[in-house]
C-alpha atoms as a PDB file:
ATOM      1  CA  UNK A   1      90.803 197.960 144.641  1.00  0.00           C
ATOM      2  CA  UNK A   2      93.567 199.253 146.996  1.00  0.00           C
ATOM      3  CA  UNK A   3      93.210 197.254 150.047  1.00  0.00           C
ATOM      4  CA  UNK A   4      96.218 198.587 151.649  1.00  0.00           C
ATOM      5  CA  UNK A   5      94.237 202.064 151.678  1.00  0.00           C
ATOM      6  CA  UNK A   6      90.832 200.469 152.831  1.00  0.00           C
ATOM      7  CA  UNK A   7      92.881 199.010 155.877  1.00  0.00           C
ATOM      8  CA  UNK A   8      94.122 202.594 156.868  1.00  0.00           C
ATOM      9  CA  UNK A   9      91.300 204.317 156.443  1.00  0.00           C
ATOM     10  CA  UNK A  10      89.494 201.943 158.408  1.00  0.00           C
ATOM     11  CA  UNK A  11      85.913 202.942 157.069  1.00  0.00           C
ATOM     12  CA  UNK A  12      82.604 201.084 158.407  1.00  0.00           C
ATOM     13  CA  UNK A  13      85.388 199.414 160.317  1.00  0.00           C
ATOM     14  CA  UNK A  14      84.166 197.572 163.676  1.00  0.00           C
ATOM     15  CA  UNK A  15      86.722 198.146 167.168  1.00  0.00           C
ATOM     16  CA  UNK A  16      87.656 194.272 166.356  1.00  0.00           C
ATOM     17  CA  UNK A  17      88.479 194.780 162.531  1.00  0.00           C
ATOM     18  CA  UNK A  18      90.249 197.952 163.524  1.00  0.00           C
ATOM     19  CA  UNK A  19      92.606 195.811 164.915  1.00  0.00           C
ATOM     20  CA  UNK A  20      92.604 193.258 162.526  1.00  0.00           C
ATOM     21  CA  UNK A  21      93.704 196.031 159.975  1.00  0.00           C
ATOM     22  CA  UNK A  22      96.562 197.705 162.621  1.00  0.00           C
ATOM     23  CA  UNK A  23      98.262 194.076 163.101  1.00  0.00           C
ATOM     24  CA  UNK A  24      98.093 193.158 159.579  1.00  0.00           C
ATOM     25  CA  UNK A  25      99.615 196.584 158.520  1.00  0.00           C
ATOM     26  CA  UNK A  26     102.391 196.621 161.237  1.00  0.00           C
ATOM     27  CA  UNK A  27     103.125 193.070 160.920  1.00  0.00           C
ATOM     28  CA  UNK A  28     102.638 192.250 156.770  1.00  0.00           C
ATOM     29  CA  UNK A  29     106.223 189.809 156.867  1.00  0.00           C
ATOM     30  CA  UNK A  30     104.603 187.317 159.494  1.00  0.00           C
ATOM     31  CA  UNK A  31     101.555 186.995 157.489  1.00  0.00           C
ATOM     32  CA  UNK A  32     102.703 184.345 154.707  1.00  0.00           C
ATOM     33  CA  UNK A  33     103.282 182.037 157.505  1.00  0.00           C
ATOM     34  CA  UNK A  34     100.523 182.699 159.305  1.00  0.00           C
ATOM     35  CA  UNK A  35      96.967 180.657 159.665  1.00  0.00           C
ATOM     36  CA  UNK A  36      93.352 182.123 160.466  1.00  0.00           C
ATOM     37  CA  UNK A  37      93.951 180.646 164.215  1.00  0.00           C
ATOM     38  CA  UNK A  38      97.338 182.159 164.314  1.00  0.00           C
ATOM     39  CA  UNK A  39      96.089 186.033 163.378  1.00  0.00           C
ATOM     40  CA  UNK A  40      93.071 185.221 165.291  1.00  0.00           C
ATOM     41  CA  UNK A  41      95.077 185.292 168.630  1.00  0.00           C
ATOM     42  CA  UNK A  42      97.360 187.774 167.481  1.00  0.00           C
ATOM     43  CA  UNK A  43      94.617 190.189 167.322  1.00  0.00           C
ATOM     44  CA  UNK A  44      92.246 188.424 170.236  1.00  0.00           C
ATOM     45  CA  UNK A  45      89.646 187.855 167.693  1.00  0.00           C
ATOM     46  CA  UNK A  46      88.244 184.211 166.418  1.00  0.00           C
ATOM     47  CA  UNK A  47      89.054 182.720 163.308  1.00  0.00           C
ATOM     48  CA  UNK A  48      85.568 183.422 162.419  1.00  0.00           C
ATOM     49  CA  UNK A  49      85.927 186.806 162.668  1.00  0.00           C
ATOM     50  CA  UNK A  50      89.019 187.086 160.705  1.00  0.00           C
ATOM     51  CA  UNK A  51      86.904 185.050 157.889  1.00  0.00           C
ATOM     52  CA  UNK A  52      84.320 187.389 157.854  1.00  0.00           C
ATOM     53  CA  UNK A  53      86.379 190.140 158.139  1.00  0.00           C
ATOM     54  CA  UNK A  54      88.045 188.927 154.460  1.00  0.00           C
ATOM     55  CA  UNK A  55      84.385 188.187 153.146  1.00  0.00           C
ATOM     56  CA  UNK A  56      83.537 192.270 154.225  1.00  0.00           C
ATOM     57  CA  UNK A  57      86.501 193.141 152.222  1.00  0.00           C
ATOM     58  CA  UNK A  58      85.015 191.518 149.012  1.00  0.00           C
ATOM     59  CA  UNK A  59      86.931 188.468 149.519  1.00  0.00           C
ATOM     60  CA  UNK A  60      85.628 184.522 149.261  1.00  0.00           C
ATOM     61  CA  UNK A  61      88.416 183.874 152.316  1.00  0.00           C
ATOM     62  CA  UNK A  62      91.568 184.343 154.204  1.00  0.00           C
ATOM     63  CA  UNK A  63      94.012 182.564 151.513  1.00  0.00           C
ATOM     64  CA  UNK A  64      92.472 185.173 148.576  1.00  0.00           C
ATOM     65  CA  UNK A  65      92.569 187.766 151.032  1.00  0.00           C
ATOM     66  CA  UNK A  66      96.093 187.224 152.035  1.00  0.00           C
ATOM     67  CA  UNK A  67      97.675 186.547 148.636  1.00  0.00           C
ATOM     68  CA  UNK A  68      96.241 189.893 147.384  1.00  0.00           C
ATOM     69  CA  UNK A  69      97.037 191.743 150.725  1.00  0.00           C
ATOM     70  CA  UNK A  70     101.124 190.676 150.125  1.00  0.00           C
ATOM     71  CA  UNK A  71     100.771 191.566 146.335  1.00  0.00           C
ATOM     72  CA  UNK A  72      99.719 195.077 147.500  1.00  0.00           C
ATOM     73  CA  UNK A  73     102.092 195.273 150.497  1.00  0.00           C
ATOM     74  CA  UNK A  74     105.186 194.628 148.416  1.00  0.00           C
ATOM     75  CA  UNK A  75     104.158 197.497 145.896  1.00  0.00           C
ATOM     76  CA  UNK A  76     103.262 199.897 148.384  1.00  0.00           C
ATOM     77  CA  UNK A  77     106.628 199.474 150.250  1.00  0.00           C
ATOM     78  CA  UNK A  78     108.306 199.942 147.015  1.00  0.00           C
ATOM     79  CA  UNK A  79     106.256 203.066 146.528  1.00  0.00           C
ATOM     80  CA  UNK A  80     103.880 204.142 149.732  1.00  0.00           C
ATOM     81  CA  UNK A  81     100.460 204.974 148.151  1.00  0.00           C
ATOM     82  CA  UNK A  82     100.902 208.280 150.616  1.00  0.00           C
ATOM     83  CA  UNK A  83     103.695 209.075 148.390  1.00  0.00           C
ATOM     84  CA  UNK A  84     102.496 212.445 146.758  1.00  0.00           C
ATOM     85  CA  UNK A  85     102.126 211.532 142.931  1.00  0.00           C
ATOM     86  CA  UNK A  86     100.192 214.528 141.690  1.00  0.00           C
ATOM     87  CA  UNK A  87     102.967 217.452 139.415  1.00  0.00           C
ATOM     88  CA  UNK A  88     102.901 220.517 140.904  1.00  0.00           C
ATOM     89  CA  UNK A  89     105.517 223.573 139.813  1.00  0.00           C
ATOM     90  CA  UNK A  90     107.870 222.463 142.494  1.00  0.00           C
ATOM     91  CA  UNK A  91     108.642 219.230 140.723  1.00  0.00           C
ATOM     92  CA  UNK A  92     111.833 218.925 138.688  1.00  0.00           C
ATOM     93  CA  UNK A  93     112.330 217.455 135.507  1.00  0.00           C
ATOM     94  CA  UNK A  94     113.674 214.569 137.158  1.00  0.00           C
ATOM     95  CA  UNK A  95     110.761 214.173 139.667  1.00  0.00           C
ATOM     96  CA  UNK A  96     107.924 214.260 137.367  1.00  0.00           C
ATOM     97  CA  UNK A  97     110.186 211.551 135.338  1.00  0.00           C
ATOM     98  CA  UNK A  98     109.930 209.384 138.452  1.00  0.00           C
ATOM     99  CA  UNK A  99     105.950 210.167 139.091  1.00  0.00           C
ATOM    100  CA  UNK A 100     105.055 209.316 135.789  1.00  0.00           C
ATOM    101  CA  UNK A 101     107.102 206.023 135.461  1.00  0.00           C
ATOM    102  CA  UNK A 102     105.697 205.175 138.807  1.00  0.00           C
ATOM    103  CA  UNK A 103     101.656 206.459 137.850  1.00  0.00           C
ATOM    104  CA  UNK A 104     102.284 204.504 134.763  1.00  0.00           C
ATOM    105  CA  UNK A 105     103.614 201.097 136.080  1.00  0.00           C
ATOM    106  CA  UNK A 106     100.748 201.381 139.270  1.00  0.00           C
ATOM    107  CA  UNK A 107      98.040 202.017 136.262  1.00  0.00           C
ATOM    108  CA  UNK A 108      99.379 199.181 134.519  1.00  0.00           C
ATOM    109  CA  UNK A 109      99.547 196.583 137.652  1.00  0.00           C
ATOM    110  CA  UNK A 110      95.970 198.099 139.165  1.00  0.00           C
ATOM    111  CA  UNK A 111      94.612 196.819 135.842  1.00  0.00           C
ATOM    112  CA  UNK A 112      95.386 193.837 135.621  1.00  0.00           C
ATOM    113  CA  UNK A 113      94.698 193.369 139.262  1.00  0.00           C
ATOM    114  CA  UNK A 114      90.906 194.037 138.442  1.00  0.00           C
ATOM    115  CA  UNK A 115      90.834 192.693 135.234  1.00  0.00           C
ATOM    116  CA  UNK A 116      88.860 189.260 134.749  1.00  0.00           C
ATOM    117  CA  UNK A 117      90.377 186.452 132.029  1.00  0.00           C
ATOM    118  CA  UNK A 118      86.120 185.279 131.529  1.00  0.00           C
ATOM    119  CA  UNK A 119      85.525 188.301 130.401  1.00  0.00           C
ATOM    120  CA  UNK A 120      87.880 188.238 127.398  1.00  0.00           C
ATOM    121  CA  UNK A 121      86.484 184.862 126.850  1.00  0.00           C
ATOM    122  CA  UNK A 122      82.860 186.104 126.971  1.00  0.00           C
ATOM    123  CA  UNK A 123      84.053 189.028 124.532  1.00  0.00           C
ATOM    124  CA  UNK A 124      85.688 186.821 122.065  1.00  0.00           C
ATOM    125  CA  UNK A 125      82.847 185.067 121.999  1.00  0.00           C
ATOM    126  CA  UNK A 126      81.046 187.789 120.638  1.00  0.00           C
ATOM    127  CA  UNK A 127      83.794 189.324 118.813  1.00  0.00           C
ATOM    128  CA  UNK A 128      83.545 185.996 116.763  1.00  0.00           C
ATOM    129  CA  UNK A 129      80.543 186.225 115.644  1.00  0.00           C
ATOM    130  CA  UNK A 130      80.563 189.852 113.555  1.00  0.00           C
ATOM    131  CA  UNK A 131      83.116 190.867 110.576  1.00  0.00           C
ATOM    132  CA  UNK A 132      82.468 194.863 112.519  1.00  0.00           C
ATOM    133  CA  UNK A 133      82.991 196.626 115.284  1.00  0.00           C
ATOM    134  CA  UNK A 134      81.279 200.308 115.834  1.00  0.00           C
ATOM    135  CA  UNK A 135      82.885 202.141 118.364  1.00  0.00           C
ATOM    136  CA  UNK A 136      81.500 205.075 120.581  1.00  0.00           C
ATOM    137  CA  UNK A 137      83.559 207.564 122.488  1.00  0.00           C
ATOM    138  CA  UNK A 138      84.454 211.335 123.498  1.00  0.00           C
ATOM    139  CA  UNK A 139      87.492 213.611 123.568  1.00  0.00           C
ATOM    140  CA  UNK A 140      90.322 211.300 124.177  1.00  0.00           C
ATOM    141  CA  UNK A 141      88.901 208.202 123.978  1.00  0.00           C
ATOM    142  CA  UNK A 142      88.509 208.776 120.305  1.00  0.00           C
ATOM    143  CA  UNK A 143      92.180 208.274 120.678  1.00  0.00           C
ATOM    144  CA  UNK A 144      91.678 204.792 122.017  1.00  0.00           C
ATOM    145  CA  UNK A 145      89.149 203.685 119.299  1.00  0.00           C
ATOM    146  CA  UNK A 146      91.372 205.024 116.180  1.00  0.00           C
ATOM    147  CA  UNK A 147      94.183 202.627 117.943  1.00  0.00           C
ATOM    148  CA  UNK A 148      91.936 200.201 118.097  1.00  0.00           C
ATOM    149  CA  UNK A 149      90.459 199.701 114.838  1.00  0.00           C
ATOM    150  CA  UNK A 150      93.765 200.243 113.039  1.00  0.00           C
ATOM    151  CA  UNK A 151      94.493 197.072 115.132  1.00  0.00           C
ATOM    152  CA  UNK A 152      91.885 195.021 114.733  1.00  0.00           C
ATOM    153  CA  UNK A 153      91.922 195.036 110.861  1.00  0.00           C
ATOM    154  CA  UNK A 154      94.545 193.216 110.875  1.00  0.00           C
ATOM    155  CA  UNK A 155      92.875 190.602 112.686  1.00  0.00           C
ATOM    156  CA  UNK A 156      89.894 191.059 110.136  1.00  0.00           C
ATOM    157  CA  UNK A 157      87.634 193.050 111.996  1.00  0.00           C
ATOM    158  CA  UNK A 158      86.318 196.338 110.256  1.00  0.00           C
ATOM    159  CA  UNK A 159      85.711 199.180 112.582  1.00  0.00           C
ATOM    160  CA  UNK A 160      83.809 202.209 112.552  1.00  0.00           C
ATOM    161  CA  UNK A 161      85.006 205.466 114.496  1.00  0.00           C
ATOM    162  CA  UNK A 162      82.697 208.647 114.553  1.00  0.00           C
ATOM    163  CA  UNK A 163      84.555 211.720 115.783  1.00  0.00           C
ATOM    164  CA  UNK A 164      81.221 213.357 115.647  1.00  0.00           C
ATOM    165  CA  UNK A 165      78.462 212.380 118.518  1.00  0.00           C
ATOM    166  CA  UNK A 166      75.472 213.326 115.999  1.00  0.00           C
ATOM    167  CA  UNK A 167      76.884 210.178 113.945  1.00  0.00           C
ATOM    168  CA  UNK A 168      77.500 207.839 116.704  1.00  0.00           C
ATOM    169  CA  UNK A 169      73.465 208.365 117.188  1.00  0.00           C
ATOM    170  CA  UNK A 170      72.872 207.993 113.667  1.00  0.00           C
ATOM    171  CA  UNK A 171      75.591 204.760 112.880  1.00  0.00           C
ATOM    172  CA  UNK A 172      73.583 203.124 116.318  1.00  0.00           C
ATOM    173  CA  UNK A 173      70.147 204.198 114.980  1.00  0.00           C
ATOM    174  CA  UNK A 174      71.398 202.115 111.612  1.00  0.00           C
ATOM    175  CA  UNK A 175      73.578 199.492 113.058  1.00  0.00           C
ATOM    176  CA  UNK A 176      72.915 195.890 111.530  1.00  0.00           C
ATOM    177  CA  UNK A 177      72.444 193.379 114.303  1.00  0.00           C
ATOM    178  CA  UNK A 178      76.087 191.886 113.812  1.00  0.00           C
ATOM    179  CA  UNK A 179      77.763 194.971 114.336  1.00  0.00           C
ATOM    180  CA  UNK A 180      79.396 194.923 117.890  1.00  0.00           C
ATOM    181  CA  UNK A 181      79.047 198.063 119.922  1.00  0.00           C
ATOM    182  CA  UNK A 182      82.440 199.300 121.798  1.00  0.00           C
ATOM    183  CA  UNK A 183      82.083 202.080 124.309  1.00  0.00           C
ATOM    184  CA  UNK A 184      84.777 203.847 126.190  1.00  0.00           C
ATOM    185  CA  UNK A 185      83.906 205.761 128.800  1.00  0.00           C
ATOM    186  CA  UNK A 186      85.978 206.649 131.886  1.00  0.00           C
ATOM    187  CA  UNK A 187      82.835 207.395 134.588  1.00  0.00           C
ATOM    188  CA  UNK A 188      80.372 205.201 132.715  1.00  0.00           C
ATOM    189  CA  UNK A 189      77.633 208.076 133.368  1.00  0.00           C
ATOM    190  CA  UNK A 190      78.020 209.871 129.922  1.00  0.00           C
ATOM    191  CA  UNK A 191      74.519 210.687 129.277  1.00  0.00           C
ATOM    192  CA  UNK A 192      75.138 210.324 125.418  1.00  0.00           C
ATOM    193  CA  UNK A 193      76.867 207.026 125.677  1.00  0.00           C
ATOM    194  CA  UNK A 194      73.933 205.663 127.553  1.00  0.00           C
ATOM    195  CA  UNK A 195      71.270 207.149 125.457  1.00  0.00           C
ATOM    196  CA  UNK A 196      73.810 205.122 122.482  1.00  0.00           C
ATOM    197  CA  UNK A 197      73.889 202.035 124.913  1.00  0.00           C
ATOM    198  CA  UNK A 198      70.293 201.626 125.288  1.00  0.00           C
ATOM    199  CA  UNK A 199      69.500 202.349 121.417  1.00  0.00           C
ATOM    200  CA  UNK A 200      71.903 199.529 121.205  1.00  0.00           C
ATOM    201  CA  UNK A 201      70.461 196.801 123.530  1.00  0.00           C
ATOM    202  CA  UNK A 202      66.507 197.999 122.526  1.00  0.00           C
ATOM    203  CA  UNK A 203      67.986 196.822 118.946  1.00  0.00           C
ATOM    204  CA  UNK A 204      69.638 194.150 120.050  1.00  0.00           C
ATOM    205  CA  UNK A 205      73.512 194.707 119.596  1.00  0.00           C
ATOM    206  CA  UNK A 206      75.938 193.052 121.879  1.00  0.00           C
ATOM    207  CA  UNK A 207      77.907 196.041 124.024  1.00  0.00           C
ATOM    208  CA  UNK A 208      81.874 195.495 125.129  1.00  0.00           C
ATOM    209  CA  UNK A 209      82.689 198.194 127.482  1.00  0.00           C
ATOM    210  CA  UNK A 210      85.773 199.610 128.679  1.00  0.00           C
ATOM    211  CA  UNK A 211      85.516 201.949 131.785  1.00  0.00           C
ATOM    212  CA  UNK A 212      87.045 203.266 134.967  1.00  0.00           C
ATOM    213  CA  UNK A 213      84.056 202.198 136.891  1.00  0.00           C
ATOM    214  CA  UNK A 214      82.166 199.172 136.502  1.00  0.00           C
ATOM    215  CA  UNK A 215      79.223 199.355 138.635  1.00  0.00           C
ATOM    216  CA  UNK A 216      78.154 202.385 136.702  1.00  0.00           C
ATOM    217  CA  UNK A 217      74.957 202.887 133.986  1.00  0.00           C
ATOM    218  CA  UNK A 218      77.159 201.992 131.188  1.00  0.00           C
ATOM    219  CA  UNK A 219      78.261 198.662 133.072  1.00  0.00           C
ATOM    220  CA  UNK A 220      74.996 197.972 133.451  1.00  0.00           C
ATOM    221  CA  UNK A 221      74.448 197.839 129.936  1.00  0.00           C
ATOM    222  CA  UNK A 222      77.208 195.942 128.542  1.00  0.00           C
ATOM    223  CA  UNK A 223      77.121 192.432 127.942  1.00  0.00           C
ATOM    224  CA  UNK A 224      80.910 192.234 128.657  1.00  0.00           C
ATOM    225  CA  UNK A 225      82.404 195.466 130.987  1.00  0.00           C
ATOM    226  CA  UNK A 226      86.579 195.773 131.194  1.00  0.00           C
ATOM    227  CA  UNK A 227      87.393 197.694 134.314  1.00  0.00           C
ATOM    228  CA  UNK A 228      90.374 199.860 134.199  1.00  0.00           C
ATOM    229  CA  UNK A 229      92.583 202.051 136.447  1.00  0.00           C
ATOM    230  CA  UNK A 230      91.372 205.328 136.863  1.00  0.00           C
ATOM    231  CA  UNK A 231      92.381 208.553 139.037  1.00  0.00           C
ATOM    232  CA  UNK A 232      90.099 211.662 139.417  1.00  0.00           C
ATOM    233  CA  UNK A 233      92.326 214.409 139.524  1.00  0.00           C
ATOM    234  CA  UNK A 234      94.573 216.092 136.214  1.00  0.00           C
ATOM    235  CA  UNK A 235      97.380 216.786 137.997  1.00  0.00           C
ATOM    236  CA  UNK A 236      97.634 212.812 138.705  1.00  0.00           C
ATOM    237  CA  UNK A 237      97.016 212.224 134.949  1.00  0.00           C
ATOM    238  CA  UNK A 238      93.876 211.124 135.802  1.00  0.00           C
ATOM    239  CA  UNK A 239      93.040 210.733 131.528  1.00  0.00           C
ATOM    240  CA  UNK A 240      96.240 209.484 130.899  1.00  0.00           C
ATOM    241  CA  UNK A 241      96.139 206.631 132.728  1.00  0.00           C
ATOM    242  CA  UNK A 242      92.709 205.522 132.238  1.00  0.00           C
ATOM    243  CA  UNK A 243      93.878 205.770 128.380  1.00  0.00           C
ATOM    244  CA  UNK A 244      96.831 203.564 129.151  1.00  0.00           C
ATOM    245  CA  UNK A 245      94.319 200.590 131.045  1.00  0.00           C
ATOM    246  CA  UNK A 246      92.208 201.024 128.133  1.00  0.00           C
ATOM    247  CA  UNK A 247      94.726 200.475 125.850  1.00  0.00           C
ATOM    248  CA  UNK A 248      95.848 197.297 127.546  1.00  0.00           C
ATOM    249  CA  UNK A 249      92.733 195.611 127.900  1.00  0.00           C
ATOM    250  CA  UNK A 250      92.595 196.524 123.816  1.00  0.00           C
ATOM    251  CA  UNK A 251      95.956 195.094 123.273  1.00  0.00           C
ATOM    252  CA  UNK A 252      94.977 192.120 124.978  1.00  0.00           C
ATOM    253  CA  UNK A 253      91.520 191.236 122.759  1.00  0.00           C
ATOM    254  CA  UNK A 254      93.913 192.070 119.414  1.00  0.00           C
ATOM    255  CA  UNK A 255      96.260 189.020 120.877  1.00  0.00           C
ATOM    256  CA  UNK A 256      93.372 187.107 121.238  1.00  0.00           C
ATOM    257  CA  UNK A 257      91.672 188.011 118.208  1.00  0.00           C
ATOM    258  CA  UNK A 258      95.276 187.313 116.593  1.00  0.00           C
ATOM    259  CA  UNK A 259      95.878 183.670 117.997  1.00  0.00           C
ATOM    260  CA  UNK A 260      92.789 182.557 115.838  1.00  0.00           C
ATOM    261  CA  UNK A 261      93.720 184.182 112.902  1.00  0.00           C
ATOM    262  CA  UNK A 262      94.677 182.278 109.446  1.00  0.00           C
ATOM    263  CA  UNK A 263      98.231 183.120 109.671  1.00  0.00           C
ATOM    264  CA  UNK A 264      98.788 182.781 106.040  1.00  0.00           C
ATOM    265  CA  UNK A 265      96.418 184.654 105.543  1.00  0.00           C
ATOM    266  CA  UNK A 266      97.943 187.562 107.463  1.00  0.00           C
ATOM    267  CA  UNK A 267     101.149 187.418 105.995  1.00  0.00           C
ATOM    268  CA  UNK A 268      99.883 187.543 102.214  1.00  0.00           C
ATOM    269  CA  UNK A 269      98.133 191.018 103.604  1.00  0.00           C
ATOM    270  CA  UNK A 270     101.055 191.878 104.895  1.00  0.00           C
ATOM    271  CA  UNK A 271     103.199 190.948 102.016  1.00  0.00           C
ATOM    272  CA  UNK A 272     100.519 192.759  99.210  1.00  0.00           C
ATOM    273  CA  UNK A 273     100.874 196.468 101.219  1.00  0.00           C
ATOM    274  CA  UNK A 274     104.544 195.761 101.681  1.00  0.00           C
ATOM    275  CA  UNK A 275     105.013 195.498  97.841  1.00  0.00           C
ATOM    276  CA  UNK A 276     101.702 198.158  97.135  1.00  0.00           C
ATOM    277  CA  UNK A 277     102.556 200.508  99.597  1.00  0.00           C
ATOM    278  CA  UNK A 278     105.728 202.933 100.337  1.00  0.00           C
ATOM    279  CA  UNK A 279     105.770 205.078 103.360  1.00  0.00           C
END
């Protein structure tokens, strides 16, 4: 969610919350101090009206409003979201270094921004439960799952990854009810990941998700959905850095997988391809 760009844009935006949104914009360093009553003369609304104005937002109040609002106001000082991020033939070598550090750390930071801790207890919780893990994916994604699965046997899980799409029908047509299904899908409107999804969930296979837009088919479908940052356009990496959040959230289930690992275990695996294997 970038907030700081909802409050300039101003969409669906009453005259009173237009306000609301030019004060807090123009006057972000007096806001830490500052109580409902306080803004609410500022800006010759009530305090009820700056509540609801939060609650409009997607917020449960002023304090959750205003601790994200800072959070985003420091980073987009650092790096104006009007900044123009997208490569174009006029960029140096030394620009396009700077756009892609910056795309990478914003992907990185809008991730974990959206990102809910429940949810990786909800999918550990199924992840627990099955020795395998199917994945299902497209193009670059398949990128994602290989990582993945290299990953997770370490952590006992055995994975299956389908380049081909006629055997991701086939291995969900087949899948034994303890295999986990794990879809990657930037849009979440892939018409063969949701014919896959509902096979899945008609058979009765848990579905982890990892997408760039929750409230989507796919997230409709999954029993646990990761939302990740996403951007549209190629010449803002736009599949780049939806690989990178999906790589995170990843990262983060191996580490949790990992914590509840036999550790002993792990090392004698370790130790066996050490002394087995030369490369």
């Amino acid at each position: 969610m970038n907030l700081i760009k909802e409050l300039q844009e101003k969409k669906g935006f009453s005259d009173s919350e237009r306000t609301i949104a030019d004060y807090l914009l123009k006057h972000s360093r007096l806001l830490p101090s500052m109580t409902t009553r306080q803004l609410a003369q500022k800006t010759y609304t009530s305090s009820a009206a700056i509540v609801r104005f939060c609650q409009k937002l997607g917020f449960g109040g002023y304090t959750e409003f205003r601790v994200e609002f800072l959070a985003q106001m420091i980073q987009y000082i650092e790096s104006p979201c009007g900044m123009e991020l997208s490569m174009t033939d006029r960029d140096s070598v030394h620009s396009i270094l700077e756009k892609v550090t910056r795309l990478e750390i914003d992907a990185m930071q809008e991730t974990y921004r959206m990102l809910d801790p429940a949810d990786f207890v909800r999918a550990f919780a199924i992840l627990s439960k099955t020795a395998h893990i199917d994945f299902y994916a497209m193009d670059n994604n398949l990128d994602i799952a290989n990582m993945a699965a290299s990953g997770f046997i370490m952590a006992n899980k055995c994975s299956t990854v389908h380049p081909a799409m006629t055997m991701q029908y086939l291995q969900a047509t087949g899948a034994p009810k303890d295999h986990v299904g794990f879809l990657i899908s930037r849009t979440g409107e892939n018409r063969m990941l949701i014919d896959i999804a509902r096979l899945l969930k008609m058979r009765g296979n848990p579905i982890l998700l990892i997408t760039g837009k929750k409230d989507s088919t796919l997230g409709s479908l999954a029993d646990v959905a990761f939302p990740v940052a996403s951007v549209k356009t190629m010449e803002e990496l736009g599949p780049r850095v939806f690989l990178m959040g999906a790589k995170y959230v990843m990262d983060v289930l191996f580490a949790v997988l990992m914590t509840r690992v036999d550790f002993h275990n792990a090392q004698e695996k370790e130790s066996w391809l050490s002394q087995h294997f030369h490369y």
